[in-house]
Protein backbone atom coordinates (compact mmCIF):
# COMPACT_ATOMS: atom_id res chain seq x y z
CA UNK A 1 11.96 -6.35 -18.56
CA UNK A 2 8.84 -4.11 -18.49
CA UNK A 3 5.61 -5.53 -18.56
CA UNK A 4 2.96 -5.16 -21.47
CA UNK A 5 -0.32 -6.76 -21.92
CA UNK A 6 0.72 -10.42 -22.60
CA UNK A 7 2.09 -10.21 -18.71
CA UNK A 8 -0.61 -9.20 -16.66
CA UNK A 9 0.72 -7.81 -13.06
CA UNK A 10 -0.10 -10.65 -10.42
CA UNK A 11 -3.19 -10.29 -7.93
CA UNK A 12 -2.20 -9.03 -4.85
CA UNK A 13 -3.51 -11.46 -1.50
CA UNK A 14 -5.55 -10.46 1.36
CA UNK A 15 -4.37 -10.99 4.69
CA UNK A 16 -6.92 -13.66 5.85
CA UNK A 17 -6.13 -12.34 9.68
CA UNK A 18 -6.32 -8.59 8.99
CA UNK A 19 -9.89 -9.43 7.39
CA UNK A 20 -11.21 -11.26 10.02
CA UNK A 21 -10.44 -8.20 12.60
CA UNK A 22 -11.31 -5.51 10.37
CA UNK A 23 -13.74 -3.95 8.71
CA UNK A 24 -13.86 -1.22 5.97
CA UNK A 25 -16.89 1.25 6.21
CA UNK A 26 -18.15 2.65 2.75
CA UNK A 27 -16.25 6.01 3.30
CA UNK A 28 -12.80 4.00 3.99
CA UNK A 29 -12.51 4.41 7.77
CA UNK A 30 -11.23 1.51 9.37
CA UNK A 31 -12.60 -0.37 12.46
CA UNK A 32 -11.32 -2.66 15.01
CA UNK A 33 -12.82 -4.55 17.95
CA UNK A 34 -11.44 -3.20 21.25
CA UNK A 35 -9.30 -5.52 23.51
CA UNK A 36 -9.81 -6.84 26.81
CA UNK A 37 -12.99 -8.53 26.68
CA UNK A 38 -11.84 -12.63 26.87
CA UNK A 39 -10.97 -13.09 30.90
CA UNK A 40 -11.38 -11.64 34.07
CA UNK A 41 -15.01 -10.25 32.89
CA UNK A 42 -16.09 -10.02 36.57
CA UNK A 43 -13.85 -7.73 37.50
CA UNK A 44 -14.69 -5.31 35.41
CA UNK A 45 -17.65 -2.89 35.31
CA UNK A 46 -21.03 -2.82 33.60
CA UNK A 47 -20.27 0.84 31.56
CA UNK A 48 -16.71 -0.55 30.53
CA UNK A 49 -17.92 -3.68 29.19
CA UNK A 50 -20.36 -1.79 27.22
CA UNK A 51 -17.84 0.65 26.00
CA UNK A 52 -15.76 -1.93 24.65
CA UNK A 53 -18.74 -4.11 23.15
CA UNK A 54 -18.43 -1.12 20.18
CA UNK A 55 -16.30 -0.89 17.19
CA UNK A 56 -13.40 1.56 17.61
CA UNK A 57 -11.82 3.51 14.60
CA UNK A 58 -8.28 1.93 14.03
CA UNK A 59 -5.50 4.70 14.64
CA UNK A 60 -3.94 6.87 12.25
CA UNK A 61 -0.14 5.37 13.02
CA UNK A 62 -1.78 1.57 12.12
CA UNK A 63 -3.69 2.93 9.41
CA UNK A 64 -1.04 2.51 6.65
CA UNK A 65 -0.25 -1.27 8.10
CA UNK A 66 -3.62 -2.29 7.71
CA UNK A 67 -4.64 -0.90 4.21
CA UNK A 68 -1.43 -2.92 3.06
CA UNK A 69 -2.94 -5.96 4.35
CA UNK A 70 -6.16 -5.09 3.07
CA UNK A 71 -5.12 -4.00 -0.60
CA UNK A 72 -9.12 -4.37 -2.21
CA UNK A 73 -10.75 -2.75 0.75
């Protein structure tokens, strides 16, 4: 049965996980927060814990997976 303008297609949902990790700059890219910064903190050094205090671009192969999580992004 094809649609027409009595049915409306349905709103697609937003993954409430995917938008609580991720973040869409105004050009499209995607960022993540980098992993590994919950336990063992003492352990690790002063420039690595800096380096992963920063947003980190998501990576081309998960790129796809998110934008279909995030379809009004």
């Amino acid at each position: 049965m094809p649609r027409n303008r009595s049915k409306p297609k349905m709103k697609l949902k937003t993954h409430r996980g995917a938008k609580k990790r991720f973040k869409v700059t105004a050009t499209g890219k995607i960022l993540r927060m980098h992993s590994g910064k919950r336990h063992l903190l003492g352990t690790k050094k002063p420039g690595r814990m800096r380096k992963l205090k920063k947003l980190t671009l998501v990576s081309p192969a998960d790129r796809l997976n998110v934008k279909l999580l995030l379809p009004y992004a």
